[in-house]
Protein backbone atom coordinates (compact mmCIF):
# COMPACT_ATOMS: atom_id res chain seq x y z
CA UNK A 1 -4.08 11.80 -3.37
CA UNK A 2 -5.10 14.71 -1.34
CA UNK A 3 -4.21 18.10 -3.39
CA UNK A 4 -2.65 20.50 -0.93
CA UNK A 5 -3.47 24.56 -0.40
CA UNK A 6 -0.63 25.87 -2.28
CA UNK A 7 1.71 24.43 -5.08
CA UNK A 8 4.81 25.93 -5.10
CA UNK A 9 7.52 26.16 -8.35
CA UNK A 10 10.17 24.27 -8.92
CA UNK A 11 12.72 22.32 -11.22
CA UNK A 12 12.86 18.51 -11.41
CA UNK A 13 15.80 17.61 -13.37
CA UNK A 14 16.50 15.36 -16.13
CA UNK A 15 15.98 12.07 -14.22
CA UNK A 16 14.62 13.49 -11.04
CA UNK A 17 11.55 12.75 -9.29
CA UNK A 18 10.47 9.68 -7.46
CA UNK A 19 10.67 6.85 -10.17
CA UNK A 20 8.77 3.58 -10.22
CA UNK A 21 9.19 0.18 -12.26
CA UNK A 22 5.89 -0.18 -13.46
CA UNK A 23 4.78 -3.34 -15.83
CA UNK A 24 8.15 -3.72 -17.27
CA UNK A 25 9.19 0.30 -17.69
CA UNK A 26 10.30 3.18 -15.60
CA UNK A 27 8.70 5.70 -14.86
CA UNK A 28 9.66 9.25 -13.35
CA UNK A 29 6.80 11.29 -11.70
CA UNK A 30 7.45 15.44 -12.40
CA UNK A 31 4.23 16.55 -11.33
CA UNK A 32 1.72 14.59 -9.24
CA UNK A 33 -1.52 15.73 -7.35
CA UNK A 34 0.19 16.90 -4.47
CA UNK A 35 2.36 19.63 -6.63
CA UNK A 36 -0.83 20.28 -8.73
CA UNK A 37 -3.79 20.69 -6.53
CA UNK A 38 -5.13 17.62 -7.91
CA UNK A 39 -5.15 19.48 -11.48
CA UNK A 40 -2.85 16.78 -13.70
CA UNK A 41 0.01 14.33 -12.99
CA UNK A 42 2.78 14.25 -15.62
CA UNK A 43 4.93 11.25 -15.31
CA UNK A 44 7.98 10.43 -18.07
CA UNK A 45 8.03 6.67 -18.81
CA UNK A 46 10.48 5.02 -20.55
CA UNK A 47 9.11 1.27 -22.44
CA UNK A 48 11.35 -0.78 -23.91
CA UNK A 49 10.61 -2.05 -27.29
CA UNK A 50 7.90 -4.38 -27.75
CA UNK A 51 6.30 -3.26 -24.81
CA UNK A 52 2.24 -3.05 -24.87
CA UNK A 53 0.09 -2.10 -22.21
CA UNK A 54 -3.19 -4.26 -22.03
CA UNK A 55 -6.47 -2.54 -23.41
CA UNK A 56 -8.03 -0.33 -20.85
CA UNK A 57 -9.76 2.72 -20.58
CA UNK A 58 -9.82 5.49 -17.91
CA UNK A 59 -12.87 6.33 -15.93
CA UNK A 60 -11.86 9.55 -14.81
CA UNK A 61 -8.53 11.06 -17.08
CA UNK A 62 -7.99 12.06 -19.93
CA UNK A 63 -4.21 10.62 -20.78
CA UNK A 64 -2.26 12.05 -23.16
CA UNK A 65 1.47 10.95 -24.32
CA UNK A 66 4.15 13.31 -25.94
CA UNK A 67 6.48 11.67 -27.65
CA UNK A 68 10.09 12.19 -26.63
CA UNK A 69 12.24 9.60 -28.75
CA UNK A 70 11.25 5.84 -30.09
CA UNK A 71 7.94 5.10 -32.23
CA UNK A 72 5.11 3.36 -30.91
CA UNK A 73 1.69 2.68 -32.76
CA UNK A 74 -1.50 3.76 -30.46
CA UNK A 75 -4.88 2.27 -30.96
CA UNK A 76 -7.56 4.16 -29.26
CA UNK A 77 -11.39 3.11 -30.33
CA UNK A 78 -10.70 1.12 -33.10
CA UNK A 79 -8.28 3.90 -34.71
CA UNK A 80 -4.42 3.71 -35.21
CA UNK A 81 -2.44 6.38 -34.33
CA UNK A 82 1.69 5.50 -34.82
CA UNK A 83 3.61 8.27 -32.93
CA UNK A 84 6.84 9.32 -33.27
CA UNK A 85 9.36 12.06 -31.68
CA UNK A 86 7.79 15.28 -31.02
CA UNK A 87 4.04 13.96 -31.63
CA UNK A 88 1.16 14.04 -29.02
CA UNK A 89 -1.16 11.80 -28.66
CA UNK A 90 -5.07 12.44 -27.05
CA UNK A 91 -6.42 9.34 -25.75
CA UNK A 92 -10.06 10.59 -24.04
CA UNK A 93 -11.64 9.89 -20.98
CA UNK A 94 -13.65 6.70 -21.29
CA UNK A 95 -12.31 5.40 -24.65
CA UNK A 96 -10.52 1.97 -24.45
CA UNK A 97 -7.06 2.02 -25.50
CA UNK A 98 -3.52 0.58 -25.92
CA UNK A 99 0.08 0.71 -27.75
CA UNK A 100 2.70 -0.91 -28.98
CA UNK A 101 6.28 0.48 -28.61
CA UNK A 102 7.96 -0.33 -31.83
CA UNK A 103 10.85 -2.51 -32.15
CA UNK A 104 14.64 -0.78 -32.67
CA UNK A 105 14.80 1.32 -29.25
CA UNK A 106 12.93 2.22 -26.17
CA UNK A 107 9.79 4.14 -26.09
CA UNK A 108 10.20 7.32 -24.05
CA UNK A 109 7.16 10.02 -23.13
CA UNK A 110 6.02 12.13 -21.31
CA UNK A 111 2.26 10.39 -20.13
CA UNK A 112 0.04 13.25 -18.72
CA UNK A 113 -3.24 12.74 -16.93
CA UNK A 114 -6.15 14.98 -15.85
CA UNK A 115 -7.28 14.99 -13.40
CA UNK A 116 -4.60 13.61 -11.30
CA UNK A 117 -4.43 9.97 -9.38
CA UNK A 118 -2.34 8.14 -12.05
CA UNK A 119 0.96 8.43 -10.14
CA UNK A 120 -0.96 6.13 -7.20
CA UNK A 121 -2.09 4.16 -9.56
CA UNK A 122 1.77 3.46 -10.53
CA UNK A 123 3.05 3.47 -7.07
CA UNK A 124 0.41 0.65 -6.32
CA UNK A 125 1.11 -1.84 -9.11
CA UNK A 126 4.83 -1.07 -9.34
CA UNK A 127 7.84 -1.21 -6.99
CA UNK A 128 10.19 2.02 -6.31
CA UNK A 129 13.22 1.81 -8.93
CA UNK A 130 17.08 1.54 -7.35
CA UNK A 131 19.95 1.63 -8.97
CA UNK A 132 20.03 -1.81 -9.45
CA UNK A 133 18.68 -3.66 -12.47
CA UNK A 134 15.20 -5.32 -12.77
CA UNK A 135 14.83 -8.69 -14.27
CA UNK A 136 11.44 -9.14 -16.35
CA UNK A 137 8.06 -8.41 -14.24
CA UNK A 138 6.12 -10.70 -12.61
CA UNK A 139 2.63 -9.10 -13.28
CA UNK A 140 -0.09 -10.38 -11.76
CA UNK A 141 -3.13 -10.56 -13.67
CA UNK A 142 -5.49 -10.63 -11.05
CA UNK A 143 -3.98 -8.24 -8.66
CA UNK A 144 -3.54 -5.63 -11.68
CA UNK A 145 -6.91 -5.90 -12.64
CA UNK A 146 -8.24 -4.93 -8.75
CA UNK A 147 -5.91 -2.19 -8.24
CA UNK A 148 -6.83 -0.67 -11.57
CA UNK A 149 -10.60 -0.62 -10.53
CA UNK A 150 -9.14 0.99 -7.35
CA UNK A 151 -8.02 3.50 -9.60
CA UNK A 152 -11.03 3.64 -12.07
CA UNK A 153 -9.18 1.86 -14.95
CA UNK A 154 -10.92 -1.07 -16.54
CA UNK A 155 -8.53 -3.29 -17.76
CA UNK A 156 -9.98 -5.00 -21.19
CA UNK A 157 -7.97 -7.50 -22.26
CA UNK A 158 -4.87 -7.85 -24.34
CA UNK A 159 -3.63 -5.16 -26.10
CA UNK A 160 -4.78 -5.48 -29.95
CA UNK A 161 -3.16 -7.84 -31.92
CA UNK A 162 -1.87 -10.09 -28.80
CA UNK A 163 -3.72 -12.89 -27.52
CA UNK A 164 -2.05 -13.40 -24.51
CA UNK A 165 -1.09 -11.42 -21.08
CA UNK A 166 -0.07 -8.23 -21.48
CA UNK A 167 4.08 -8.26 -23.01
CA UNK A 168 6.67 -6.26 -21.25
């Protein structure tokens, strides 16, 4: 994403912002590249439970989650982290990493990233979100895997304690 000259302030709303289904969540961009001069994106995701990303690691952000409501546990370089309301979670540039939303209720965060370029990421692997309600994703494997390294994400393999495709 190309930063632009001058941010500007302003208010996104509960639920505003351009959303995306993305590997079986939503997620709601507030702050991208082009509102930060490439500084950070901040993007709200909601996971239902169960969910688990596969392992990866970022080649260029730091990623951090703050924990709105729901539990998930976090493993990040062979540590875990379980997170609840009002915790944050630091998962550092480089380190592979992964989570499991809990079972009970959706997972919902705020997921920030710095530098920016996650919200492309998202936009490229997902599909904009309507009103209407998705079915389960059809994620391909193969097609994740080179848009990720598009986006310098190396995806790892399952998250830990699967041994299949990633679950959504």
């Amino acid at each position: 994403m190309t930063p632009t000259s001058a941010a500007r302030p302003y208010v996104r709303t509960s639920g505003d912002g351009p959303s995306i289904r993305f590997l079986g969540g939503l997620a709601t961009v507030k702050a991208g590249g082009a509102e930060t001069r490439g500084r950070l994106t901040v993007v709200e995701f909601v996971n239902p439970p169960g969910f688990a990303p596969p392992l990866h690691r970022h080649l260029r952000e730091d990623e951090m989650f703050y924990v709105l409501s729901g539990t998930a546990t976090f493993h990040c370089e062979g540590e875990t982290l379980p997170a609840g309301p009002g915790d944050f979670v630091l998962l550092p540039v480089g380190l592979p990493h992964s989570f499991v939303v809990d079972p009970g209720e959706p997972l919902r965060t705020l997921q920030i990233t710095t530098p920016s370029g996650f919200e492309d990421f998202a936009a490229e692997v997902g599909e904009p979100a309507t009103g209407r309600p998705s079915g389960p994703p059809v994620i391909d494997p193969v097609a994740l895997g080179h848009a990720a390294a598009r986006h310098a994400i190396e995806i790892l393999g399952p998250p830990p304690g699967h041994d299949g495709p990633p679950r959504s």
